[in-house]
C-alpha atoms as a PDB file:
ATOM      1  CA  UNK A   1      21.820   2.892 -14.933  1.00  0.00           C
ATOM      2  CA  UNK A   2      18.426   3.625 -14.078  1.00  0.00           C
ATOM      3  CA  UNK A   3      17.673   5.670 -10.418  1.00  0.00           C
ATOM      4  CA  UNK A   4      14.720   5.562  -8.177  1.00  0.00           C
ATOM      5  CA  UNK A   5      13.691   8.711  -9.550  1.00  0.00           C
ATOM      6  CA  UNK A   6      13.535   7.061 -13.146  1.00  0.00           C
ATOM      7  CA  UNK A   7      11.352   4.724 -12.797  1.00  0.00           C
ATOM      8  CA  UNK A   8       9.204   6.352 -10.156  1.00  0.00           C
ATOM      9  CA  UNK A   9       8.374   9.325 -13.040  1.00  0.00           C
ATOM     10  CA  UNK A  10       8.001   5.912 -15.451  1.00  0.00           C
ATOM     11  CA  UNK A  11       5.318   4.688 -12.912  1.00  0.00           C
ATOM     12  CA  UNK A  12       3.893   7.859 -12.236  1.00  0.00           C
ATOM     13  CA  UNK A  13       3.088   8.163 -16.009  1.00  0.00           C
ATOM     14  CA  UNK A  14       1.863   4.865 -16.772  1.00  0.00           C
ATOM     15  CA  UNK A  15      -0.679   4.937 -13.822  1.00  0.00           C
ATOM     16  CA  UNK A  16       0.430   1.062 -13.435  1.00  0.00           C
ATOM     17  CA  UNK A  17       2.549  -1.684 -12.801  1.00  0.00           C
ATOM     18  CA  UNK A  18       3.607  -3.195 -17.150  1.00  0.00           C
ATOM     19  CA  UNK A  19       5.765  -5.119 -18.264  1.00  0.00           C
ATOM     20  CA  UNK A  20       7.847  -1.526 -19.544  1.00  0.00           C
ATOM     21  CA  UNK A  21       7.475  -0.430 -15.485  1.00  0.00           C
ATOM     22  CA  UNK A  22       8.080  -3.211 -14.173  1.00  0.00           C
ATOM     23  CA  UNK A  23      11.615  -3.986 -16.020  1.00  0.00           C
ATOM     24  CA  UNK A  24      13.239  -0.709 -14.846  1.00  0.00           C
ATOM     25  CA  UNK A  25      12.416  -1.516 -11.264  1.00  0.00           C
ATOM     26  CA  UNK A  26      14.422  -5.398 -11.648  1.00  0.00           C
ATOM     27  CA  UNK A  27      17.154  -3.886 -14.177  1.00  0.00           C
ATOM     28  CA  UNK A  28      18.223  -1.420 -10.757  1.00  0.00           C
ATOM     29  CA  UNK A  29      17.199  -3.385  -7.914  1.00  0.00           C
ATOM     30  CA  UNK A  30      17.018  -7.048  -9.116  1.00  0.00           C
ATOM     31  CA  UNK A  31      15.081  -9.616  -6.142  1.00  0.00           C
ATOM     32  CA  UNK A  32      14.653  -6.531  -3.931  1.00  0.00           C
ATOM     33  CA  UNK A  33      12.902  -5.308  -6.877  1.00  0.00           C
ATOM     34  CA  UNK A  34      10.965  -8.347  -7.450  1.00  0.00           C
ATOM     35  CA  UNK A  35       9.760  -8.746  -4.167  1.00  0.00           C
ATOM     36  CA  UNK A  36       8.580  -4.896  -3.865  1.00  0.00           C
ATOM     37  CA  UNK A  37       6.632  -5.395  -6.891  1.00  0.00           C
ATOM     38  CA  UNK A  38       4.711  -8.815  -5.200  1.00  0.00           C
ATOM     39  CA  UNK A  39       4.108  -6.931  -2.505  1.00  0.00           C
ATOM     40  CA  UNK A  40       2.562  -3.995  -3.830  1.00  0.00           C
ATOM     41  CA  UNK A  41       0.317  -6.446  -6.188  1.00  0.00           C
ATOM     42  CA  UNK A  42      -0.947  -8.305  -2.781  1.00  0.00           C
ATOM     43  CA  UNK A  43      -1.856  -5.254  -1.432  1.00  0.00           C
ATOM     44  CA  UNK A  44       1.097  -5.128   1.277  1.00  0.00           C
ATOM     45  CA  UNK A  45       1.985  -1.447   1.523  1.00  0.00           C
ATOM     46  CA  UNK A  46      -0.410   0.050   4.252  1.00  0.00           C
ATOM     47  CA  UNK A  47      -0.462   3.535   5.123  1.00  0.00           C
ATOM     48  CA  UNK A  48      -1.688   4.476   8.139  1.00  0.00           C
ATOM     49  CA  UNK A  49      -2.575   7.722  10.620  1.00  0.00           C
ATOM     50  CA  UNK A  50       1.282   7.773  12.282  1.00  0.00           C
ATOM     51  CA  UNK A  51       3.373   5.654   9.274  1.00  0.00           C
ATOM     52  CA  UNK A  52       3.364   3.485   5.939  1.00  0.00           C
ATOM     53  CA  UNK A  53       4.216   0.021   6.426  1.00  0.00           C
ATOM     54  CA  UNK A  54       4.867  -3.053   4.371  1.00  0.00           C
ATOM     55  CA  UNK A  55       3.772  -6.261   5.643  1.00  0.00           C
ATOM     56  CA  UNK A  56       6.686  -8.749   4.857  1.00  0.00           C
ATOM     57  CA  UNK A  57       6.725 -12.758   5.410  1.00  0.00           C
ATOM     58  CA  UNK A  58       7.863 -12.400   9.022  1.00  0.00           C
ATOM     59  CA  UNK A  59       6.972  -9.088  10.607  1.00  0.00           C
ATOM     60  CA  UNK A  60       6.337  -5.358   9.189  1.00  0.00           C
ATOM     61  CA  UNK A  61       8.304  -2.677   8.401  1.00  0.00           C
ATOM     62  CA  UNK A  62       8.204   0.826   8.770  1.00  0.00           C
ATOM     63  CA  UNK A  63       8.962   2.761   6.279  1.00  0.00           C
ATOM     64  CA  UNK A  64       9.448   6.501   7.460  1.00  0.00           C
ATOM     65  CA  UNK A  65      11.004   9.285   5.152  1.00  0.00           C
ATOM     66  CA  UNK A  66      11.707   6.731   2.689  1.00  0.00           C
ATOM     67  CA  UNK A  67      13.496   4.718   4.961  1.00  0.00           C
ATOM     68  CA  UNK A  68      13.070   1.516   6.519  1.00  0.00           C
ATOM     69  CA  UNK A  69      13.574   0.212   9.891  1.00  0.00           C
ATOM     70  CA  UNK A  70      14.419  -3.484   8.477  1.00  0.00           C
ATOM     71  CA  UNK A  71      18.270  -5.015   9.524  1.00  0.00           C
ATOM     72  CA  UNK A  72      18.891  -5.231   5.435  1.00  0.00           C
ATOM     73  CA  UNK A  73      18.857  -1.574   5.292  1.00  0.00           C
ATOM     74  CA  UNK A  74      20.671  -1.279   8.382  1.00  0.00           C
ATOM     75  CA  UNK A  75      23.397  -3.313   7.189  1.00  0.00           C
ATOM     76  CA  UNK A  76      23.404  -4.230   3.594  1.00  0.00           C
ATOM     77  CA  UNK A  77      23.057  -0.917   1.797  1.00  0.00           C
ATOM     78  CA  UNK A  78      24.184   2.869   1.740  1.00  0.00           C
ATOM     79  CA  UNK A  79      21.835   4.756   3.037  1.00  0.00           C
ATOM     80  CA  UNK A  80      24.361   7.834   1.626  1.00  0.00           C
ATOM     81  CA  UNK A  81      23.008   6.179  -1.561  1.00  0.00           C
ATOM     82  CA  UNK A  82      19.650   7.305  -2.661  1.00  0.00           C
ATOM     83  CA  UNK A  83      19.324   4.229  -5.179  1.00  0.00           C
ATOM     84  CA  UNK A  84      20.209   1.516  -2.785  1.00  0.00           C
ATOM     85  CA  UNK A  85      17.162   0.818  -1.016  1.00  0.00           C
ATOM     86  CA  UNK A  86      15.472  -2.641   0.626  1.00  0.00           C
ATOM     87  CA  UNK A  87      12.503  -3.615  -0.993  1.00  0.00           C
ATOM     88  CA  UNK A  88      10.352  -2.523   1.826  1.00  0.00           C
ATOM     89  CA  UNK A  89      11.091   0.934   0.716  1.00  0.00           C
ATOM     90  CA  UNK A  90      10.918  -0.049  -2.868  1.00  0.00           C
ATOM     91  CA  UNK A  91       7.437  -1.469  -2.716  1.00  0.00           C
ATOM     92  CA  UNK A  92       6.466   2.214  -1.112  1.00  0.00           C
ATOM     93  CA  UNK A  93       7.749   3.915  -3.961  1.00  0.00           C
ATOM     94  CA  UNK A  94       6.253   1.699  -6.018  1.00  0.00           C
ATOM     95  CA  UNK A  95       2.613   1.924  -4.290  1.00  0.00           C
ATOM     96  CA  UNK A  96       3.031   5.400  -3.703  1.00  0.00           C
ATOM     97  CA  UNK A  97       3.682   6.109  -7.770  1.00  0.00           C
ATOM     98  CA  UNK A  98       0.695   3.906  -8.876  1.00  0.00           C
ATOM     99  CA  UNK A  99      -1.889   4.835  -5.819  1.00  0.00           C
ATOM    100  CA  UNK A 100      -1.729   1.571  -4.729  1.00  0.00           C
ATOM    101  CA  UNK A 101      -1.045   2.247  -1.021  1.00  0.00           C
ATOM    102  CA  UNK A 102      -4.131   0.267   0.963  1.00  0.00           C
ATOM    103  CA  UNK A 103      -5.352   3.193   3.297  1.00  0.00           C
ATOM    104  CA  UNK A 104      -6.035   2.957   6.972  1.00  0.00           C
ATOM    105  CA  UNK A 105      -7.427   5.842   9.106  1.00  0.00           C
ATOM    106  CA  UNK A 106      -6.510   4.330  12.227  1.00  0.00           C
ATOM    107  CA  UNK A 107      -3.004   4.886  14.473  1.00  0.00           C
ATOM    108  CA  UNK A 108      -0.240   2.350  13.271  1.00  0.00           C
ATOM    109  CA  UNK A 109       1.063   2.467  17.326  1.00  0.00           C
ATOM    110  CA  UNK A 110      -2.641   1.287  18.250  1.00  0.00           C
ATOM    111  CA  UNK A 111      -3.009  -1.470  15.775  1.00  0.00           C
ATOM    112  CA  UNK A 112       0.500  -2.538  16.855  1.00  0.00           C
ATOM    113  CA  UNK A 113      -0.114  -3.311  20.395  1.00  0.00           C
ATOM    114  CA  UNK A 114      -2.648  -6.487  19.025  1.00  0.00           C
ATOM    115  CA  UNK A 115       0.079  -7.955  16.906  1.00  0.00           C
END
């Protein structure tokens, strides 16, 4: 089976989201996968001055240490289990490997407050 670590040197290497990256990334994490890699193509992984967050359908998530604050890794995975992630820290992984994280120099806690 392939780890995070796998594919994350994979991505490193290639620079960029392929077809040979991207399968990998599905093969270990299947939809979580799939939706990390949409949201790192629409630009959804933001880092800012205090944290990196990923802008999902309904709210955000921060994603601190390279975990996430959302209820699916809260109650759905192992967080003993460095491959089990949500896709929220999936797509920073992903964005992170491929600098594709959209950069902010402004306070996450200040932009916050106007959401």
């Amino acid at each position: 089976m392939t780890t995070v670590d796998d594919w994350v040197a994979t991505l490193e290497a290639a620079g960029e989201l392929t077809p040979e990256t991207v399968t990998p990334i599905v093969d270990a994490h299947g939809d979580r996968g799939q939706q990390a890699i949409e949201a790192v193509g629409e630009s959804r992984v933001k880092r800012y001055r205090d944290f990196i967050v990923v802008v999902g359908h309904e709210d955000e998530y921060i994603v601190e240490d390279g975990q996430c604050d959302c209820a699916d890794a809260a109650y759905n995975l192992d967080s003993d289990d460095p491959d089990q992630l949500c896709w929220h820290a999936i797509a920073v992984r992903i964005a992170e490997a491929i600098d594709a994280v959209d950069e902010h120099d402004m306070w996450y806690s200040d932009v916050r407050d106007f959401l």
